[in-house]
Protein backbone atom coordinates (compact mmCIF):
# COMPACT_ATOMS: atom_id res chain seq x y z
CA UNK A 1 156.38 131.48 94.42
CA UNK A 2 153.61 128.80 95.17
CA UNK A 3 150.47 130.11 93.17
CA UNK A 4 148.22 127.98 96.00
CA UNK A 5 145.54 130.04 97.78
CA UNK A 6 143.81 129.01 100.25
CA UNK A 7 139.55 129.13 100.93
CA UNK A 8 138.63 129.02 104.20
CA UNK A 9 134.82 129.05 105.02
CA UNK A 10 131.76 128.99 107.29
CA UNK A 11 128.67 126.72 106.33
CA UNK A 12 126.12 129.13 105.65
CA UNK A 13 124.78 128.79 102.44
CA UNK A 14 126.10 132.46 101.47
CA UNK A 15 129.40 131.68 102.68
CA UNK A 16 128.99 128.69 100.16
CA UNK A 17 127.94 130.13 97.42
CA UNK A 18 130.67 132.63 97.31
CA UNK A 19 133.56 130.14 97.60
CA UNK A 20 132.34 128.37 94.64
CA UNK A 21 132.10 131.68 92.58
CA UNK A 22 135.55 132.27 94.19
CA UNK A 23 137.02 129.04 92.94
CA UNK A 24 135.90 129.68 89.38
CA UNK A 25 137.56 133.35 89.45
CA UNK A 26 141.20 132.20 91.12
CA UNK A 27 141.33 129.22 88.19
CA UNK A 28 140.78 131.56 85.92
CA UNK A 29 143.19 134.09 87.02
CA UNK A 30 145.95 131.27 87.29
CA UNK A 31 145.93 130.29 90.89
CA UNK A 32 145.13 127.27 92.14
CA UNK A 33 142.37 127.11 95.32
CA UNK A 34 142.36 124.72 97.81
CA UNK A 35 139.08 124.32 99.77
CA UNK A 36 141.06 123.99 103.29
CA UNK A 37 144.20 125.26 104.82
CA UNK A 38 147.72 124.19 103.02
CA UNK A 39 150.79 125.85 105.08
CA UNK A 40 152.63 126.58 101.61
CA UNK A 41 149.83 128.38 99.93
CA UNK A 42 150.54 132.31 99.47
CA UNK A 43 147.60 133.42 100.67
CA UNK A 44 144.10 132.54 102.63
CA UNK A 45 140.91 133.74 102.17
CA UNK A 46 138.28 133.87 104.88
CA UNK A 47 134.66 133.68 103.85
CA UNK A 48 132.08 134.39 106.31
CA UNK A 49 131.88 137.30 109.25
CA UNK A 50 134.33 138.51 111.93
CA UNK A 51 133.97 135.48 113.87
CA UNK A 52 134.95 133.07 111.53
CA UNK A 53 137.72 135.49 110.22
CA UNK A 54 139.51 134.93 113.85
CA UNK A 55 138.81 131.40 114.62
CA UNK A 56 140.47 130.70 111.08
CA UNK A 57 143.46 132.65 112.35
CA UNK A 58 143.17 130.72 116.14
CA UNK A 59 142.43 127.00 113.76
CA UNK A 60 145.44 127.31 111.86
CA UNK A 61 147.72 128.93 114.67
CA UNK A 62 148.24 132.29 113.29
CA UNK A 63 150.36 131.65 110.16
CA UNK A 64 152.62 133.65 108.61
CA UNK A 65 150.97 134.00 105.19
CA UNK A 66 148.69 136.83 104.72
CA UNK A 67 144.85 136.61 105.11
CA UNK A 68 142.37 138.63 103.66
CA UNK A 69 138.08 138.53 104.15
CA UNK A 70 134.99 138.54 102.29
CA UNK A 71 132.48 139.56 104.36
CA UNK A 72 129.21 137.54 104.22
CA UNK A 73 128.33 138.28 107.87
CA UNK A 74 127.40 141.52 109.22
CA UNK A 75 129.47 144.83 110.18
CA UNK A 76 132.89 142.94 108.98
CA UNK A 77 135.79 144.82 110.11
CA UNK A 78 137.78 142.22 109.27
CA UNK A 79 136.03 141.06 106.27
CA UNK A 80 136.80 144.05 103.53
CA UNK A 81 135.45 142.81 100.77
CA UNK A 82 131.72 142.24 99.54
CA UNK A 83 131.01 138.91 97.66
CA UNK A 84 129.70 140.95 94.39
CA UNK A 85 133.19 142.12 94.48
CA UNK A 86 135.49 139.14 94.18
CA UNK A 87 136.83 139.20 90.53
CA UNK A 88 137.63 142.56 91.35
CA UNK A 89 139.57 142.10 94.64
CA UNK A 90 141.24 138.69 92.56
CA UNK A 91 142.35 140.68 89.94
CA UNK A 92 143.83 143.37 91.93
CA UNK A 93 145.49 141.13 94.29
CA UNK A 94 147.01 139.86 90.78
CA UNK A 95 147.90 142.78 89.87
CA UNK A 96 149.07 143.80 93.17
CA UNK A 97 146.97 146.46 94.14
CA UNK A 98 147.17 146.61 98.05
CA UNK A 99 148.93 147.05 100.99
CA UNK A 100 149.70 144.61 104.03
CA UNK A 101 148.91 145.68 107.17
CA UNK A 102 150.50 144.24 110.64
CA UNK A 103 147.37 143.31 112.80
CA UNK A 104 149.01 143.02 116.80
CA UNK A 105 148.33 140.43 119.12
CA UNK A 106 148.32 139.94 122.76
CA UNK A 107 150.42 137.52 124.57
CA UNK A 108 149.18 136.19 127.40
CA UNK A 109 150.73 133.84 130.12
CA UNK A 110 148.64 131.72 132.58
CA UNK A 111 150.21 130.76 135.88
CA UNK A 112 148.30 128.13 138.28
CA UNK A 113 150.00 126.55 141.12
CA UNK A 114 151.67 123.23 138.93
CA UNK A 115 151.41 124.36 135.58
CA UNK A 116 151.58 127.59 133.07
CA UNK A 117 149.67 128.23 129.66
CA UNK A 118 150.38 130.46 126.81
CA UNK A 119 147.83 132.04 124.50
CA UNK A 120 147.65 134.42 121.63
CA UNK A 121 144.61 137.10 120.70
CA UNK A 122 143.72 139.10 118.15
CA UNK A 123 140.99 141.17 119.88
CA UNK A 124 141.34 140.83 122.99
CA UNK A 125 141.72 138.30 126.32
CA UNK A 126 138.94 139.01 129.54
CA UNK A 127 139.18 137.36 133.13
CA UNK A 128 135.85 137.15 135.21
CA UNK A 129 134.27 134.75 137.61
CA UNK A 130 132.61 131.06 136.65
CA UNK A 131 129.00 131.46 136.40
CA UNK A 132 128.17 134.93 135.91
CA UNK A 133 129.38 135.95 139.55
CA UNK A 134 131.12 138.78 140.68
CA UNK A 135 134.94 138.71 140.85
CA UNK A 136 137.45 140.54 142.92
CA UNK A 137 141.48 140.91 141.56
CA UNK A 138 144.15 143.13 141.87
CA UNK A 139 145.60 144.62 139.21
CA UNK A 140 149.32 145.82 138.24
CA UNK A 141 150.61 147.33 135.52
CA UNK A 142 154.85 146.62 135.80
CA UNK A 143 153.97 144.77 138.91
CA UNK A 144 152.92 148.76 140.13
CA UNK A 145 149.69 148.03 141.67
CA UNK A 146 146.91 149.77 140.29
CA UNK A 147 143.64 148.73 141.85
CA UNK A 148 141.58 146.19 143.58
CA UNK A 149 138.91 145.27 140.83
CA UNK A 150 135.47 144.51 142.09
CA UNK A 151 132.94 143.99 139.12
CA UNK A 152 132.28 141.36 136.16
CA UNK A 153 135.68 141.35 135.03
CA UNK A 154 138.09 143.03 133.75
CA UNK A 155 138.76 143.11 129.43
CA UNK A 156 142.25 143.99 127.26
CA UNK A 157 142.49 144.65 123.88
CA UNK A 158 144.47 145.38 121.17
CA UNK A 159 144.34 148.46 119.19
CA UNK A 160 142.59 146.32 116.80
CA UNK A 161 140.32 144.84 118.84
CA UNK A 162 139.13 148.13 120.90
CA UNK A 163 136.30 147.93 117.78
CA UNK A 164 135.00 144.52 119.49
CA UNK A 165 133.70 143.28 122.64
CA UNK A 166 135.78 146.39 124.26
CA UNK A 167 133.97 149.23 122.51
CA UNK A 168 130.59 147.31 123.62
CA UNK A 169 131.90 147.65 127.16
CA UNK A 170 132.42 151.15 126.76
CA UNK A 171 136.09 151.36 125.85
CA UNK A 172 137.60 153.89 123.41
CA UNK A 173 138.44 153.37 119.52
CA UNK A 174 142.34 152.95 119.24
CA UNK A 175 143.85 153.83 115.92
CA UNK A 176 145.44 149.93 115.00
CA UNK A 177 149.14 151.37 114.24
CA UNK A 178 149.49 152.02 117.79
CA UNK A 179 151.74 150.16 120.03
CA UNK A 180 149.21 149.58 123.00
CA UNK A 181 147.23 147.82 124.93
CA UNK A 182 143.39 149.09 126.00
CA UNK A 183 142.47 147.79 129.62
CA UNK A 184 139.15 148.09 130.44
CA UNK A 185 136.16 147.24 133.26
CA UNK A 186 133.35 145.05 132.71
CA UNK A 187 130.55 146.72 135.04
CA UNK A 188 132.99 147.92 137.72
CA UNK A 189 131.76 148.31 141.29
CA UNK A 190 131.97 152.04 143.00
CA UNK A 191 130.81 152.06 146.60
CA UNK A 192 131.87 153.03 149.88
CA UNK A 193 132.70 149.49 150.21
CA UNK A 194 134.59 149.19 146.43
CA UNK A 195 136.53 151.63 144.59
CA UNK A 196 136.80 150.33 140.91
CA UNK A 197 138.25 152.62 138.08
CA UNK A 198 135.43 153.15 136.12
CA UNK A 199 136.54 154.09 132.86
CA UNK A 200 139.50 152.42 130.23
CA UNK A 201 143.16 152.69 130.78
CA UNK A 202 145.71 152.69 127.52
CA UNK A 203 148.81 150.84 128.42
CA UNK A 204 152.30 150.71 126.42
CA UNK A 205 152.32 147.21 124.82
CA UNK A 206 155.86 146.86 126.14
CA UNK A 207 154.28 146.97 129.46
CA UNK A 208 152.67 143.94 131.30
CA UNK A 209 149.16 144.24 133.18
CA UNK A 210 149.04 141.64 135.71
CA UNK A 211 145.76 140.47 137.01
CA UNK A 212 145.89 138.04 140.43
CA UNK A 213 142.54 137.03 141.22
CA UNK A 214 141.79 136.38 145.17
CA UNK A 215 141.93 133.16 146.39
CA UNK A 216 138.08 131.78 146.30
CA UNK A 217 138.57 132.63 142.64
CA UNK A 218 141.54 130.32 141.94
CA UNK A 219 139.30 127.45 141.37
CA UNK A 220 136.04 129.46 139.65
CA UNK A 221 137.58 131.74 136.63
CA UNK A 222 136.25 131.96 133.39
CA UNK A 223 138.89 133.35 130.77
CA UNK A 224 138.01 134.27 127.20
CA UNK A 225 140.51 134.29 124.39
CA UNK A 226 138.73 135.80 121.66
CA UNK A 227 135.49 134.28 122.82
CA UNK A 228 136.62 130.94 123.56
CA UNK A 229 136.12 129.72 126.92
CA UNK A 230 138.81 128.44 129.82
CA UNK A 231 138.99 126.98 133.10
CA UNK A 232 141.59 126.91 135.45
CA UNK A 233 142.27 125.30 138.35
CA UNK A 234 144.28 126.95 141.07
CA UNK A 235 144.91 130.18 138.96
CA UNK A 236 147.09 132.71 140.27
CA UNK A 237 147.73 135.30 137.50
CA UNK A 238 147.42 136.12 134.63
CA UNK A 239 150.27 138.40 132.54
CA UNK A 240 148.91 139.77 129.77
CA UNK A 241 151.29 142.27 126.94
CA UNK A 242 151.32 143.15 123.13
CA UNK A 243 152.97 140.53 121.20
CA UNK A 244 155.67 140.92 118.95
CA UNK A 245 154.01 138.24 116.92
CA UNK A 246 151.57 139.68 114.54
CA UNK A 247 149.45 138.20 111.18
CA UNK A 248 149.38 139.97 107.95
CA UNK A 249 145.75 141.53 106.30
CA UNK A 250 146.01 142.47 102.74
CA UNK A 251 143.92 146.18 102.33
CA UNK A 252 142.27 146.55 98.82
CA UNK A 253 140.07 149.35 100.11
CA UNK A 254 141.08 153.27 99.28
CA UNK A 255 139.41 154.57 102.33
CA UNK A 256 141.30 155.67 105.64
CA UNK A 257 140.47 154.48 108.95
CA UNK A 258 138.10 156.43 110.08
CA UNK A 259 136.14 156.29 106.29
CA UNK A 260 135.91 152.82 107.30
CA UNK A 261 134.56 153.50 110.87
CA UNK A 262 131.74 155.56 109.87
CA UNK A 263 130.44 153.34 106.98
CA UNK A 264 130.31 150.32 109.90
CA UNK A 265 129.18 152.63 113.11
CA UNK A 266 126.88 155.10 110.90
């Protein structure tokens, strides 16, 4: 087995300073780091805050080799472990003291009028309107029709995820074992002219929620795939499902779930 591990971080001086203590502990311990990403290393370790954590993932197209995070950002759900902790977590991954854990994505396909995109999240995929305007879709779940969406824009998440951007928007916490998908509204419209659901919806992930956007929107979309930003022109929908693709987390920590929640929401 290739003793190769991979360090993967941001520029902030704290991020910094902790790969370098990090390089010094994995030598010691018989690995060999490499500042970078190699595809035949047996491991890669993010340094830095939930962000970078997922655009490492997204940079190096969600490789099969497990990832774990030191946190040197803020809440870190992601990033498990501190960066007073890392001869600690090396010698336990050493020593193998941890479990892997499957983290879902979401699949979603793009169809425009000539051409059709494919895209993979770990949090979770939103459709709204180009420049902060209001945007009007219709939504089906198994091509069932659920609604006509009038609002900023409609959000899904994995169970994952559903701690992110969705749980700022007012969805619910999902437990991450589940096989689902969380669909929520971004500042839904309810009127006597608009009749937007106003709360989340929890999906199977073997299910597909379709969102077709109406026509003055086919030109001026704005779709965000884990905060990245994309344009389409002529958009027509946009099929969105739980993956069977997944990326491994290694889990050093002893505490459940919902340990976990509290220490970040409390």
């Amino acid at each position: 087995m290739s003793k190769i591990i991979n360090i993967l971080t941001n520029a902030n001086y704290e991020s910094k300073k902790t790969a370098t203590n990090l390089h010094k502990v994995l030598t010691k311990y018989g690995y060999e780091p490499f500042n970078g990403f190699k595809k035949n290393a047996e491991l890669s370790i993010c340094i830095g805050g939930d962000g970078s954590f997922i655009k490492s993932i997204h940079k190096n197209d969600f490789p099969e080799m497990p990832f774990v995070g030191i946190n040197t950002g803020h809440l870190g759900f992601y990033q498990e472990i501190k960066p007073e902790e890392v001869e600690k977590f090396v010698k336990d991954y050493k020593d193998g003291n941890y479990q892997v854990d499957d983290i879902k994505l979401i699949r979603s396909d793009i169809y425009t009028k000539s051409k059709t995109y494919k895209f993979y999240s770990v949090n979770e995929v939103v459709l709204k309107a180009a420049h902060s305007k209001t945007i009007h879709m219709n939504v089906f779940i198994d091509r069932n029709h659920v609604e006509k969406f009038s609002g900023d824009g409609v959000l899904v998440s994995t169970p994952s995820g559903s701690t992110a951007y969705n749980f700022s928007s007012g969805g619910a916490i999902v437990y991450p074992s589940l096989h689902v998908l969380q669909m929520t509204p971004i500042s839904p419209m309810n009127s006597a002219a608009y009749r937007s659901l106003g709360s989340s919806v929890i999906v199977p992930g073997a299910h597909t929620i379709s969102l077709v956007v109406e026509k003055r929107y086919k030109d001026s979309n704005l779709l965000l795939v884990d905060g990245s930003e994309y344009f389409f022109n002529n958009l027509h929908r946009v099929n969105i499902r739980l993956s069977n693709k997944t990326i491994k987390k290694l889990v050093f920590s002893n505490n459940s779930y919902w340990d976990n929640l509290k220490d970040k929401f409390l």
